[in-house]
Protein backbone atom coordinates (compact mmCIF):
# COMPACT_ATOMS: atom_id res chain seq x y z
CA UNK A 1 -141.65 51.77 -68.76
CA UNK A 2 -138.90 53.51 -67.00
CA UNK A 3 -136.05 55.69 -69.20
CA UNK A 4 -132.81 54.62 -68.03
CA UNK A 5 -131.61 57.73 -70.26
CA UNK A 6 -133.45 59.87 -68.44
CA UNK A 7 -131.52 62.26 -66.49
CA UNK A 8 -134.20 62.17 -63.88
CA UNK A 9 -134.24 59.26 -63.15
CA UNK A 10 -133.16 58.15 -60.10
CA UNK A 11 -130.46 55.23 -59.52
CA UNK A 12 -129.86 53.11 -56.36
CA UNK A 13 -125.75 54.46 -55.66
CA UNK A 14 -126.41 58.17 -57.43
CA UNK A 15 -125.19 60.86 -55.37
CA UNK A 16 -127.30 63.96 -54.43
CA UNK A 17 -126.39 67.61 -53.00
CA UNK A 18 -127.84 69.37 -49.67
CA UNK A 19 -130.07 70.66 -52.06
CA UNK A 20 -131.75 67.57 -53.26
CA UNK A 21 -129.96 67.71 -56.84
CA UNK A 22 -129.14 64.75 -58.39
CA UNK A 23 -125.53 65.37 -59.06
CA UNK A 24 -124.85 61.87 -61.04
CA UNK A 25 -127.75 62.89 -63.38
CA UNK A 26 -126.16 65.93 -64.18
CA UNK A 27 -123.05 64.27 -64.94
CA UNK A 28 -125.03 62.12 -67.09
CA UNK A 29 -126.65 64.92 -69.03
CA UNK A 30 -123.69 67.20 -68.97
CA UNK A 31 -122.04 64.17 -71.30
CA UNK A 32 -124.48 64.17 -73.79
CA UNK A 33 -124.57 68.07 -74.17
CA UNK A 34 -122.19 68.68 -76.67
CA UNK A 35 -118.68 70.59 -76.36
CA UNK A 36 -117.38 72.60 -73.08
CA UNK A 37 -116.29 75.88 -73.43
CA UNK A 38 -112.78 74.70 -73.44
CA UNK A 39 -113.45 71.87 -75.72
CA UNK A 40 -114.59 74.88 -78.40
CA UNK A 41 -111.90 77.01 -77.92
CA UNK A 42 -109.49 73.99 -78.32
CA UNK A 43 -111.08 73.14 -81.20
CA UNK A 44 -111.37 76.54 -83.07
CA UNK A 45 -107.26 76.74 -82.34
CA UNK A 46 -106.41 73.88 -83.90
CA UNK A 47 -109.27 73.88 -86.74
CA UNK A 48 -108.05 77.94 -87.16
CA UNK A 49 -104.45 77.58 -86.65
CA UNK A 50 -105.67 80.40 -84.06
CA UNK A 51 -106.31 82.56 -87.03
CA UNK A 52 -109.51 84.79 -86.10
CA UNK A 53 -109.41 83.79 -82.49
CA UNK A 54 -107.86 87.35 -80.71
CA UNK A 55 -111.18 87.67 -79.72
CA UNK A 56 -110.87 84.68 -77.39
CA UNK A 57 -107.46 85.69 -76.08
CA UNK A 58 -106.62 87.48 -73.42
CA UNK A 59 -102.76 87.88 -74.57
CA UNK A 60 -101.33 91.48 -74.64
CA UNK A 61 -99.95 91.44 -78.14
CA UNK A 62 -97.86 94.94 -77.50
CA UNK A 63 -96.51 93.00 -74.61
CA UNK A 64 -95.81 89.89 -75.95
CA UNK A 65 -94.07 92.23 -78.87
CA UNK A 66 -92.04 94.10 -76.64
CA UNK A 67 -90.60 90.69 -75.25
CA UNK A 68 -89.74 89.73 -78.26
CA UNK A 69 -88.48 92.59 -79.57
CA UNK A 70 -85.42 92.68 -76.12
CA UNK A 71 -84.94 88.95 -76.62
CA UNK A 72 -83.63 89.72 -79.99
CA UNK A 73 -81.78 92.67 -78.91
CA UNK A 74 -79.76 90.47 -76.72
């Protein structure tokens, strides 16, 4: 019995690199695989209200201070 779910398994119009890779059956798989890396982070800012996240940010806080510190001088 053939496994339509099956990643590997070939279907007549899928699509496949020089390589010989399947790229539709990736797709496939790569929707059943949980969250992206961006789909976590968005999800730990708005489950977090950010709170705990600095270690995912690349923001330069003394920067971002300083800013705000001559926009309220002016």
């Amino acid at each position: 019995m053939t496994n339509h779910n099956d990643p590997r398994h070939k279907l007549e119009n899928d699509t496949f690199a020089s390589s010989g890779t399947n790229i539709d059956a990736v797709k496939r798989q790569n929707e059943r695989s949980g969250l992206s890396y961006n789909e976590v982070k968005e999800l730990l800012a708005k489950t977090t209200g950010g709170h705990g996240t600095q270690i995912y940010s690349d923001t330069n806080v003394e920067e971002v201070r300083e800013e705000s510190q001559q926009s309220q001088s002016e």
